[in-house]
Protein backbone atom coordinates (compact mmCIF):
# COMPACT_ATOMS: atom_id res chain seq x y z
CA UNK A 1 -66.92 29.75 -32.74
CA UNK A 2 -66.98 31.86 -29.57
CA UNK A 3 -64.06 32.33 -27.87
CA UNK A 4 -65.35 30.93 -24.83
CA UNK A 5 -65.11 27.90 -26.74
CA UNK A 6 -61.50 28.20 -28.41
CA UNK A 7 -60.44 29.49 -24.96
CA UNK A 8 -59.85 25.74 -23.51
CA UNK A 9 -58.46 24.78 -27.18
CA UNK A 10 -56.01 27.72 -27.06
CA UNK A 11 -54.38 26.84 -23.44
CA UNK A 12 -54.18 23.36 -24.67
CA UNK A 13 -52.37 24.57 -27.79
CA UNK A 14 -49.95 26.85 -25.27
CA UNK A 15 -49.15 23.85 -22.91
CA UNK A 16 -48.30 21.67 -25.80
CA UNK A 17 -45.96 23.98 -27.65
CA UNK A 18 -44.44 24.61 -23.96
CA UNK A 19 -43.77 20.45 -23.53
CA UNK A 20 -42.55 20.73 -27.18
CA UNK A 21 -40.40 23.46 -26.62
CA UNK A 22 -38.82 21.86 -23.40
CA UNK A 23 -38.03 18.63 -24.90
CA UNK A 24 -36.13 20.37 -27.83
CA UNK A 25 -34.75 22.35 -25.11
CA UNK A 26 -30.80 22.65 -24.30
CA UNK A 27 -31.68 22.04 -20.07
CA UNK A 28 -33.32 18.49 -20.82
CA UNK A 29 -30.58 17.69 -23.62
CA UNK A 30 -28.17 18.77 -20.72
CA UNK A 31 -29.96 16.67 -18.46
CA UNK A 32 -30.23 13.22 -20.21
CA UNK A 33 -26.56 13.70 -21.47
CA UNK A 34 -25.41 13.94 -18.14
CA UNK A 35 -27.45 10.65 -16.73
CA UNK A 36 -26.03 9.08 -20.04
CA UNK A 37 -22.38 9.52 -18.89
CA UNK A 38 -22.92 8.66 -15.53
CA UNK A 39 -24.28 5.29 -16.23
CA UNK A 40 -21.89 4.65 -18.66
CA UNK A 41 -19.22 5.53 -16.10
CA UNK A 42 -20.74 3.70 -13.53
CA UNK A 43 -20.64 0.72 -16.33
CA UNK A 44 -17.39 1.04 -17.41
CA UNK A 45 -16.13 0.75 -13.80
CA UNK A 46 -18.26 -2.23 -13.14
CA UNK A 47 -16.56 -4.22 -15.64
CA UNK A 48 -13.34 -2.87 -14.79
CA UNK A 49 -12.49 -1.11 -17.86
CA UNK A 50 -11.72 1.91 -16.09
CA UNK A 51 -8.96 0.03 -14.06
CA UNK A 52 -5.94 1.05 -15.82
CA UNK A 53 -6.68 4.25 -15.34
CA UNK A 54 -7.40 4.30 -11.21
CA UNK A 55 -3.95 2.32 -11.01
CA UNK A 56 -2.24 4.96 -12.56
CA UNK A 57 -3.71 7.47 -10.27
CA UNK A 58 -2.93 5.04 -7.34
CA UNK A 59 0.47 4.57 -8.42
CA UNK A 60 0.87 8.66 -8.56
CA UNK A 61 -0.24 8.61 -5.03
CA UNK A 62 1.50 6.24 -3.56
CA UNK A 63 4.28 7.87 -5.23
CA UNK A 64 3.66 10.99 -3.55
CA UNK A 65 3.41 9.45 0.02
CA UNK A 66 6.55 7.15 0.12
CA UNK A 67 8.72 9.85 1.25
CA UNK A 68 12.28 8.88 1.05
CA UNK A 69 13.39 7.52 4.79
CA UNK A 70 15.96 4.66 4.63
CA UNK A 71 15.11 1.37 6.40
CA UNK A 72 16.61 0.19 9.44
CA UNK A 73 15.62 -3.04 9.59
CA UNK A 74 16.41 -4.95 6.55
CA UNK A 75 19.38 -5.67 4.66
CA UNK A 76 20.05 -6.96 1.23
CA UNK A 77 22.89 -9.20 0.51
CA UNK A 78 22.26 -9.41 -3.88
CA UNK A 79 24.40 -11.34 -6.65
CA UNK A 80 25.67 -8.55 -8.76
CA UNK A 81 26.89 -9.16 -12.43
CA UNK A 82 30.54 -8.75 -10.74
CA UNK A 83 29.41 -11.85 -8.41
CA UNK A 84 27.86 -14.24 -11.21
CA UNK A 85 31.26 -14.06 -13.62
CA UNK A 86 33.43 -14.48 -10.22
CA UNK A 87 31.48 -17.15 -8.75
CA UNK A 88 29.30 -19.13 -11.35
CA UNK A 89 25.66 -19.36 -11.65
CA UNK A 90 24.09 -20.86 -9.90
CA UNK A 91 25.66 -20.25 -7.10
CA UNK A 92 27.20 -23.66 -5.59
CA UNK A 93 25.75 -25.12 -2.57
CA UNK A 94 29.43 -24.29 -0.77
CA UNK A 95 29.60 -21.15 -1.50
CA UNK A 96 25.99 -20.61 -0.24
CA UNK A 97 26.94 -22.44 3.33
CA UNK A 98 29.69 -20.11 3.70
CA UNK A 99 28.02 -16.79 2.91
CA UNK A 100 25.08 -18.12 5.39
CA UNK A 101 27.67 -19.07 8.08
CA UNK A 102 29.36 -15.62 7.73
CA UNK A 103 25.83 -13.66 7.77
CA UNK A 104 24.53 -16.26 11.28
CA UNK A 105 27.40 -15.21 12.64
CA UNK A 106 26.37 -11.52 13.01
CA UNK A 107 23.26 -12.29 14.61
CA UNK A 108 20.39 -11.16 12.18
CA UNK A 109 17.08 -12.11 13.79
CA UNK A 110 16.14 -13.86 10.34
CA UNK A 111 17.64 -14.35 7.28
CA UNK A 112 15.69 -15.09 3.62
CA UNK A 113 17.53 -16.97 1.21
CA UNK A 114 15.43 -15.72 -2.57
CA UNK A 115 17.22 -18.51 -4.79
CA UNK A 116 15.35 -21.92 -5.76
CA UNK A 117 17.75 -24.62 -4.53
CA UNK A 118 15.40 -27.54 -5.13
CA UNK A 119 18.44 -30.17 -6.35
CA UNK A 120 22.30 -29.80 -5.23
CA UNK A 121 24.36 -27.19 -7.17
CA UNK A 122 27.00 -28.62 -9.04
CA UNK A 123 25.18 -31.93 -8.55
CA UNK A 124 28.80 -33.82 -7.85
CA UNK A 125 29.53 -31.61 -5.02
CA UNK A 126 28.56 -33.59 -1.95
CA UNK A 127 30.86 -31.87 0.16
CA UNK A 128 29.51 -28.36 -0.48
CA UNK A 129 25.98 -29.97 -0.39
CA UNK A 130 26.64 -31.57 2.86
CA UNK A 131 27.91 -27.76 4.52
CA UNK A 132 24.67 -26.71 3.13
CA UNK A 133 22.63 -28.58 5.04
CA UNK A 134 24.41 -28.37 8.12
CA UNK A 135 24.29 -24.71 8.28
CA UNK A 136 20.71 -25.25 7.58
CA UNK A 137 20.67 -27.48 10.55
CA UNK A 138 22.53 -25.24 13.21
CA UNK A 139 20.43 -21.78 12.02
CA UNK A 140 16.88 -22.17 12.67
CA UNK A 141 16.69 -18.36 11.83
CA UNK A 142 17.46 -19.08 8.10
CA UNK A 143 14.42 -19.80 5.91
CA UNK A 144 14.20 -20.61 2.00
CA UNK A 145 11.77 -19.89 -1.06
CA UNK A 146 9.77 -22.79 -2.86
CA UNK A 147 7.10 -21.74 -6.11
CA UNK A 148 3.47 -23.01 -5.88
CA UNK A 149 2.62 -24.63 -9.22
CA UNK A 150 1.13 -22.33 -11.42
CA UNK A 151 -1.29 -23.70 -14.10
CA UNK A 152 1.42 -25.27 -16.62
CA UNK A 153 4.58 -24.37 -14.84
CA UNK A 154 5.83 -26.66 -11.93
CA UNK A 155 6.29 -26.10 -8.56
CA UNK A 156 9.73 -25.29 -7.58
CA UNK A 157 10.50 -26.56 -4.31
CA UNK A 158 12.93 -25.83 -1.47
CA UNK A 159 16.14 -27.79 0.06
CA UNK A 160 15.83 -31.29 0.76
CA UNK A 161 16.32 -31.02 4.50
CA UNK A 162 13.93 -27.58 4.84
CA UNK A 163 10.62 -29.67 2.75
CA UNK A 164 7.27 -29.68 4.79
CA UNK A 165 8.58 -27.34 7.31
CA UNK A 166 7.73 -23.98 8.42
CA UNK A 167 11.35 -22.29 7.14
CA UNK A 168 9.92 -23.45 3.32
CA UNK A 169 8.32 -20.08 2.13
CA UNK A 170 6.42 -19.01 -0.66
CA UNK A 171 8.04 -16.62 -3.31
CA UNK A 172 5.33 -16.21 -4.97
CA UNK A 173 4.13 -12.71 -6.24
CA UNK A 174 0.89 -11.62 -7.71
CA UNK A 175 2.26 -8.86 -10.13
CA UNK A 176 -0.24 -6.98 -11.74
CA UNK A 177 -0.96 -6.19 -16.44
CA UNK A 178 2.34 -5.02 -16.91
CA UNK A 179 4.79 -7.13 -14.51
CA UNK A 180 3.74 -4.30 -11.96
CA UNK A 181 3.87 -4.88 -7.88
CA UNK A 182 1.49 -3.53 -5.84
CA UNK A 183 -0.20 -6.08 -3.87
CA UNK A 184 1.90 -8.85 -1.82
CA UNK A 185 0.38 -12.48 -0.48
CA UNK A 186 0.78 -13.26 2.88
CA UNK A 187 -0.78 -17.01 2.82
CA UNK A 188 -1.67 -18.72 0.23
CA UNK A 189 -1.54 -22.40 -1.72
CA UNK A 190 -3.57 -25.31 -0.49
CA UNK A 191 -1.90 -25.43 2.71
CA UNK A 192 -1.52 -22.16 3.58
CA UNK A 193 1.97 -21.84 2.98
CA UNK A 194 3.41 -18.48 4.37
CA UNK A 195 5.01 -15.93 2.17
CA UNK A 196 8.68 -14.69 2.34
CA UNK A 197 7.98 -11.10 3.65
CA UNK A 198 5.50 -12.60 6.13
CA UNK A 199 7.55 -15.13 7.86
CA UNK A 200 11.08 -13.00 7.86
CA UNK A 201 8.21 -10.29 9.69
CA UNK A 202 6.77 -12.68 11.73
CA UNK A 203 10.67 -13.78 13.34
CA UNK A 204 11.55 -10.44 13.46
CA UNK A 205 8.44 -9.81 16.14
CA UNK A 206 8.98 -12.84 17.66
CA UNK A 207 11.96 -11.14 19.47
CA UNK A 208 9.58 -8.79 20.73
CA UNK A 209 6.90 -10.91 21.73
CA UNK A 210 4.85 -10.17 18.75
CA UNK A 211 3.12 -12.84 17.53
CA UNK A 212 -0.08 -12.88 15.19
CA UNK A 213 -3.55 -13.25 16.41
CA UNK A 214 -7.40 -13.79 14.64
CA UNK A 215 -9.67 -10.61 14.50
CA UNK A 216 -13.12 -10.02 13.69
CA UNK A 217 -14.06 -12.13 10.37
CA UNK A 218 -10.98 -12.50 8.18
CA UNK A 219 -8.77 -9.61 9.88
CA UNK A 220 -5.46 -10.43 11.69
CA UNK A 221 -4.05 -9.01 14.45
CA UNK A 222 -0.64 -8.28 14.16
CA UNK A 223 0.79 -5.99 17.53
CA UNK A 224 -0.32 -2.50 16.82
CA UNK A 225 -1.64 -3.49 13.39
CA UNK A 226 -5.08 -5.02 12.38
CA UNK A 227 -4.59 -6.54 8.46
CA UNK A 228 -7.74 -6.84 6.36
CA UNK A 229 -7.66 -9.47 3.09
CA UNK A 230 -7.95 -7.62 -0.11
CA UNK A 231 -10.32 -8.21 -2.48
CA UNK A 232 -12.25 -6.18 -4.96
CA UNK A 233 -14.48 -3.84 -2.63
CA UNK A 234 -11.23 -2.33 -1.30
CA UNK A 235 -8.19 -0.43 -2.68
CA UNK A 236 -7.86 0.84 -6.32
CA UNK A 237 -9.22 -2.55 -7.86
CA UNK A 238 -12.57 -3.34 -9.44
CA UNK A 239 -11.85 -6.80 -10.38
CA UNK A 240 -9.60 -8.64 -8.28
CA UNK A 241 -8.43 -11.98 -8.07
CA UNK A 242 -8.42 -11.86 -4.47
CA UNK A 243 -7.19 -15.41 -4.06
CA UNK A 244 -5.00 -15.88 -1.07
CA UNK A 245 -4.14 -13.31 1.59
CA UNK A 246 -3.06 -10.44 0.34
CA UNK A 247 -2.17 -6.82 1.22
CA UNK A 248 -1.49 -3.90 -0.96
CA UNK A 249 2.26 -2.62 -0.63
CA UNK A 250 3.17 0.46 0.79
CA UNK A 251 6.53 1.14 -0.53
CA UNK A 252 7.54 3.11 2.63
CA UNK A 253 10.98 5.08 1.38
CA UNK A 254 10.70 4.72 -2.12
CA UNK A 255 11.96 2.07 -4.65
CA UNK A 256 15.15 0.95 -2.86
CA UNK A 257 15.28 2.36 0.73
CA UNK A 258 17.23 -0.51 2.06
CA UNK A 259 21.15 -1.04 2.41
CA UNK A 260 22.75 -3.97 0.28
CA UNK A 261 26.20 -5.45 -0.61
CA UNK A 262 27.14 -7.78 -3.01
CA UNK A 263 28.07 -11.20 -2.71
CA UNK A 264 31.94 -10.55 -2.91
CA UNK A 265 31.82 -7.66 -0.50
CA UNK A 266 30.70 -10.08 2.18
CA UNK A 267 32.70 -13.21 1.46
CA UNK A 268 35.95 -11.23 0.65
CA UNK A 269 35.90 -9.87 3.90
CA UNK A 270 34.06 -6.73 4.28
CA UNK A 271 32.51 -6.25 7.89
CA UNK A 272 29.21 -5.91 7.46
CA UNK A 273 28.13 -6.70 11.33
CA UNK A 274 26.13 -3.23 12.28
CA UNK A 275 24.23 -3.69 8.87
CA UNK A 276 23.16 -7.47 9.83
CA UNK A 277 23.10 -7.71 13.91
CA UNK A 278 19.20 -7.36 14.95
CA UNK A 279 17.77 -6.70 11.72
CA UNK A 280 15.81 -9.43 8.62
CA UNK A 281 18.16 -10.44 6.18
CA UNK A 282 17.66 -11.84 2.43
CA UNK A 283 19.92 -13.04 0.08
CA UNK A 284 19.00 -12.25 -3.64
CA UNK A 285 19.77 -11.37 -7.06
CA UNK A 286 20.19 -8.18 -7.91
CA UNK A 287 22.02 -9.00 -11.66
CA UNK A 288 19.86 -7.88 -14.49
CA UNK A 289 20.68 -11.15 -16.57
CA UNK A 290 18.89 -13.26 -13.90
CA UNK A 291 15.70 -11.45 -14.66
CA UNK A 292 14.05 -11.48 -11.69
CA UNK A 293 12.83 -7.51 -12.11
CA UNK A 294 9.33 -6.38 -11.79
CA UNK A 295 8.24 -2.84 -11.93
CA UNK A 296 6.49 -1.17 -8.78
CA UNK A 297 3.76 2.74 -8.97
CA UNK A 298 7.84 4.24 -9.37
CA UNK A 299 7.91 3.19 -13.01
CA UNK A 300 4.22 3.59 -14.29
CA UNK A 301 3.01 6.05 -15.89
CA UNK A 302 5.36 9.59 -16.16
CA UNK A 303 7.16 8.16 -13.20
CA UNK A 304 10.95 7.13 -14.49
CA UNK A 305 12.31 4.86 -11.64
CA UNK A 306 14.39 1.88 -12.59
CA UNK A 307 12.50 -1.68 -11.89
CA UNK A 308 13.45 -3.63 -8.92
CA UNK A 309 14.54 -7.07 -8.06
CA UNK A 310 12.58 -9.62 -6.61
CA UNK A 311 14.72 -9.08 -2.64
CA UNK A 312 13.64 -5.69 -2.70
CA UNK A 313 9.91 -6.32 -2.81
CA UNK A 314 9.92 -9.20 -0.20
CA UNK A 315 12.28 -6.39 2.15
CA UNK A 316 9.25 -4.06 1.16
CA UNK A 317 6.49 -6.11 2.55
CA UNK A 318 8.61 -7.78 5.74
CA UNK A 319 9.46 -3.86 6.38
CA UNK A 320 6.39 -2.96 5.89
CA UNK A 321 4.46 -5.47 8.43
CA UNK A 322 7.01 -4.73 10.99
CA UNK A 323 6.18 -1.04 10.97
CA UNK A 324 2.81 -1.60 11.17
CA UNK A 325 2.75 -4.19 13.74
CA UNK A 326 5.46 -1.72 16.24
CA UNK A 327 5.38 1.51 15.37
CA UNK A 328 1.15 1.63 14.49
CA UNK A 329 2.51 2.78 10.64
CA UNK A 330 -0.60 3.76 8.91
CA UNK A 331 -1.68 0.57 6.83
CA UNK A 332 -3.36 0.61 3.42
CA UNK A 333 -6.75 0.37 3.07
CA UNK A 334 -10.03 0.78 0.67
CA UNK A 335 -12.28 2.48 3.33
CA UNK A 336 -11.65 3.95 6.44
CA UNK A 337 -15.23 2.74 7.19
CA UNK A 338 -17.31 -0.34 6.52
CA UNK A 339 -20.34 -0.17 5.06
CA UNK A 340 -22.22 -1.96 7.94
CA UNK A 341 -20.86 0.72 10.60
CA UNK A 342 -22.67 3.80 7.78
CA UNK A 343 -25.76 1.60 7.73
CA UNK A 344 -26.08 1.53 11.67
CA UNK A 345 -25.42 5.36 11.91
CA UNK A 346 -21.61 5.04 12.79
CA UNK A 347 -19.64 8.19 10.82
CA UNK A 348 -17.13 8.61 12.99
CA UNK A 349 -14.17 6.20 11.86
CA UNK A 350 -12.82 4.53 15.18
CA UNK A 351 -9.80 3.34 16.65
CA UNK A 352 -8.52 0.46 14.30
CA UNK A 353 -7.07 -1.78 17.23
CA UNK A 354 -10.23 -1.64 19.92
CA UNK A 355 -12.95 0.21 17.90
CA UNK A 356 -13.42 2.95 20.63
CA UNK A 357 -13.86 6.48 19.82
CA UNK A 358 -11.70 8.16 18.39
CA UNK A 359 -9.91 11.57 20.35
CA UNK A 360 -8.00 14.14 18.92
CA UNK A 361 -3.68 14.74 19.91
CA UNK A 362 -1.62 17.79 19.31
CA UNK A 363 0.80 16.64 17.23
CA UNK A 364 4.28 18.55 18.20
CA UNK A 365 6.45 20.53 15.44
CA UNK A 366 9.39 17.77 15.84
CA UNK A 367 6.89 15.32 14.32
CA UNK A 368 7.71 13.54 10.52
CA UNK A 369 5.64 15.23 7.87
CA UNK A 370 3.26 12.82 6.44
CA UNK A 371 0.91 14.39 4.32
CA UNK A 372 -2.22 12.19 3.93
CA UNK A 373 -4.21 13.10 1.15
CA UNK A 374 -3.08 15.39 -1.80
CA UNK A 375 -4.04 18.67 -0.81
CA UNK A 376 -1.39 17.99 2.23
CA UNK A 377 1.48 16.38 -0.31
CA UNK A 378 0.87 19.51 -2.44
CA UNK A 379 1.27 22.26 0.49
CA UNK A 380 5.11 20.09 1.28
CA UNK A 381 5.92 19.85 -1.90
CA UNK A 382 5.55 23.87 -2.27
CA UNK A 383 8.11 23.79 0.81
CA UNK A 384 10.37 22.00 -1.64
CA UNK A 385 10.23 23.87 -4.33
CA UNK A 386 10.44 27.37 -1.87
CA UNK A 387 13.41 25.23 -0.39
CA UNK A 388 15.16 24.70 -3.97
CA UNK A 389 14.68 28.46 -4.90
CA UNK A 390 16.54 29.35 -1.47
CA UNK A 391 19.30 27.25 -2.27
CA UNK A 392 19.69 28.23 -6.11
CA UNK A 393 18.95 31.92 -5.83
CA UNK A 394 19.16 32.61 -2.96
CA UNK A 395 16.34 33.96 -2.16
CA UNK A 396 15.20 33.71 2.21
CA UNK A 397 12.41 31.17 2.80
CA UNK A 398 10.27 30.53 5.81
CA UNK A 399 7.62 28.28 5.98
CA UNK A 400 4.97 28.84 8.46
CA UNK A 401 2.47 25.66 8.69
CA UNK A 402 -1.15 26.61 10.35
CA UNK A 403 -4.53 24.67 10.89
CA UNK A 404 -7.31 26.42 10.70
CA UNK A 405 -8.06 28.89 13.17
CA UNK A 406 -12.06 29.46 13.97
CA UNK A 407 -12.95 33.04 15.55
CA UNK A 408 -15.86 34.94 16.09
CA UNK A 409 -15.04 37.70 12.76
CA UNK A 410 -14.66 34.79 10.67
CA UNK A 411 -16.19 36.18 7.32
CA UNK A 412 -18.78 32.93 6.65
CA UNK A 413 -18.66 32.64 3.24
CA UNK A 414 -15.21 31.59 3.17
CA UNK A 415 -14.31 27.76 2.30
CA UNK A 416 -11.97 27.29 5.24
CA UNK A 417 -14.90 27.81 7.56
CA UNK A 418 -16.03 24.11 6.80
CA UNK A 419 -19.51 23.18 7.08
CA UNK A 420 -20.18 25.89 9.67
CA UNK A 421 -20.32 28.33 6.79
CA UNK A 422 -22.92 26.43 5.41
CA UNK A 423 -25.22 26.64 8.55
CA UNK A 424 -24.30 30.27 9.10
CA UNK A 425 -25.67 30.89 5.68
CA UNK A 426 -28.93 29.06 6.09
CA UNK A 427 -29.79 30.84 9.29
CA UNK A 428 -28.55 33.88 7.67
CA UNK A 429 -31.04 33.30 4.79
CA UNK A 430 -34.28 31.62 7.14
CA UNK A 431 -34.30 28.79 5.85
CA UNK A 432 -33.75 26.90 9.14
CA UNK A 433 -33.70 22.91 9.02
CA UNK A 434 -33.12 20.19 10.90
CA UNK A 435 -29.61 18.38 11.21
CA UNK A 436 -29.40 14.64 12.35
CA UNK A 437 -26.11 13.64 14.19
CA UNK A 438 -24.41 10.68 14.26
CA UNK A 439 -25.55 9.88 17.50
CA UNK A 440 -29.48 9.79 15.86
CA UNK A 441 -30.21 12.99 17.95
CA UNK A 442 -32.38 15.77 15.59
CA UNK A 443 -30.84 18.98 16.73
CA UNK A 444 -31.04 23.02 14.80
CA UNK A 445 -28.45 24.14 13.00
CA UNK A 446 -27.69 26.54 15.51
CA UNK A 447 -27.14 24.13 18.05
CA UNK A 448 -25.33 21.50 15.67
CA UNK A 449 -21.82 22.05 17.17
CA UNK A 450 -22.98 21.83 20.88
């Protein structure tokens, strides 16, 4: 045969031993064992199975960014185990008018009452029963649980004289695997019953002229504050009964940021009036033998925080929704952008109340730290540990805090110069492209920060 002939056969021979050689090869192996794990990934999040997993890193976050500042606008009034052997449990309907007549009197703006009361307690006590309901009667600002019905349990409903009104609240909560708190209903139930935390918020802004309002879709104005429903395209969840209005929890100040006294502190006399006058009160448990605990992101995971009673997470959300509403508190969300605003070309997240643009505000040095993503909570927390070193050993410690300065000897391959480095590079290298902005424009990458 000539070798003109095998010449064709021969290349044919190479290019199949090369096709051979990179199917057998380590780069495809590489290749199809990454696509592998990303689609199982992708998989296992679709059907939630990597769930427990996100809410543990959730829960580390949030732990990170509660920061430890007290409340100043709630107060806890909780039956301690000292309280139940004194007084009996349930508490008796006269003993509950009296406690609510001495709390009125120091002019709360609201005041919760967390303890089913749906038939008289002792039932022979029509006295005490009667001084119930006439507190009731004269203090509008008091309102009292009821629980929606909840497959095979009954519904456990309010006072007689508070039934079908406004002041009958929900205590429902929609805990989480685990007896774990990190959502809250607003509305919910048939009628569209309002929860604790939202109505004691709700009375509290009505002293300020604060009153809720409908948004765009299902959003809800709220003052400064525009609330979004969650459901399962937002927040750590995958699968989400998203039944209801609900919110995710902030835990602003940790577990228990909020000042309480017992039962017997406030009926044996103890004065109590700066804690109560202007501020949401609720009247609790706070016994462990009660068992009305449920753990909160402070006691999942490595965190060790004890679990907390069912006042402290309706003061949590009422707290919460009054920050939000007055002080424009940063509220807790999946995505700082919608999907529809990408799809139309809109990066730029805007303002939150009127949808303008957005403008940038020196912020002054007097200003509360409030690190907001975990690069930030990991530069503070080196401040506390340099802090901790001072004070054990010693040892001087000042912490200088700057942003990143831009300059024209600005090495470019440094991270900190941000995309510009990238573009510097490029033109650096020739390979010149072009760069759409938000705005649809095509401009150079030379021209991309004009």
């Amino acid at each position: 045969m000539s070798s003109a002939a095998t010449e064709p056969l021969s290349r044919s021979f190479s290019e199949r031993g090369r096709i051979i050689r990179l199917l057998h090869g380590p780069a495809l192996k590489a290749l199809v064992g990454a696509n592998i794990i990303v689609a199982a990934i992708i998989l296992f999040r679709a059907y939630g199975w990597l769930q427990p997993f996100e809410l543990l890193i959730y829960d580390a976050l949030r732990v990170a960014w509660a920061g430890d500042q007290p409340s100043n606008r709630v107060f806890l009034v909780g039956a301690t185990e000292n309280d139940i052997a004194d007084f009996d449990w349930p508490l008796r309907d006269g003993l509950l008018a009296d406690l609510l007549e001495r709390l009125a009197s120091w002019n709360p703006r609201a005041i919760g009452v967390d303890i089913y009361r749906d038939r008289p307690e002792p039932p022979d006590d029509k006295a005490g029963t009667e001084r119930l309901a006439a507190v009731l009667a004269r203090h509008k600002e008091i309102v009292w649980i009821f629980k929606l019905q909840e497959a095979s349990k009954r519904a456990i409903l309010p006072p007689q004289m508070l039934r079908g009104t406004e002041r009958a609240v929900l205590a429902d909560f929609i805990p989480d695997p685990g007896n774990v708190i990190r959502r809250a209903l607003l509305y919910a139930g048939d009628d569209n019953s309002t929860a604790m935390g939202m109505e004691l918020a709700l009375r509290y802004l009505a002293a300020d002229h604060i009153r809720p309002a409908p948004g765009t879709g299902d959003d809800l104005r709220l003052g400064k504050a525009v609330l979004s429903p969650l459901d399962d395209t937002r927040g750590p969840y995958t699968r989400l009964d998203s039944s209801g209005y609900q919110i995710l929890v902030d835990f602003h100040g940790g577990p228990n940021p909020f000042p309480i006294k017992s039962i017997g502190e406030i009926m044996r006399g103890a004065d109590a009036a700066s804690l109560v006058r202007g501020r949401v009160v609720i009247v609790g448990v706070n016994a462990e033998s009660v068992h009305d605990a449920f753990s909160t992101p402070f006691n999942t995971g490595f965190n060790g925080e004890d679990q907390v009673n069912g006042i402290v997470v309706h003061a949590h959300v009422a707290d919460q929704l009054i920050r939000e509403a007055m002080d424009g508190a940063p509220i807790l969300e999946g995505f700082p952008r919608r999907v529809e605003d990408l799809e139309a070309g809109r990066f730029e997240p805007g303002c939150p109340y009127c949808g303008r643009e957005l403008e940038g505000q020196p912020i002054p040095e007097e200003a509360e730290l409030d690190p907001r993503n975990v690069y930030a909570a990991t530069k503070l927390h080196q401040e506390h540990l340099s802090a901790a070193l001072e004070r054990e050993a010693g040892v001087p410690v000042t912490a200088l805090r700057y942003h990143n300065v831009y300059g024209p000897r600005m090495p470019r391959d440094t991270p900190y110069a941000g995309v510009a480095s990238i573009f510097i590079s490029a033109i650096a290298a020739g390979d010149i492209r072009p760069v759409t902005r938000a705005n649809g424009r095509v401009a150079s990458p030379a021209r991309s920060g004009s």
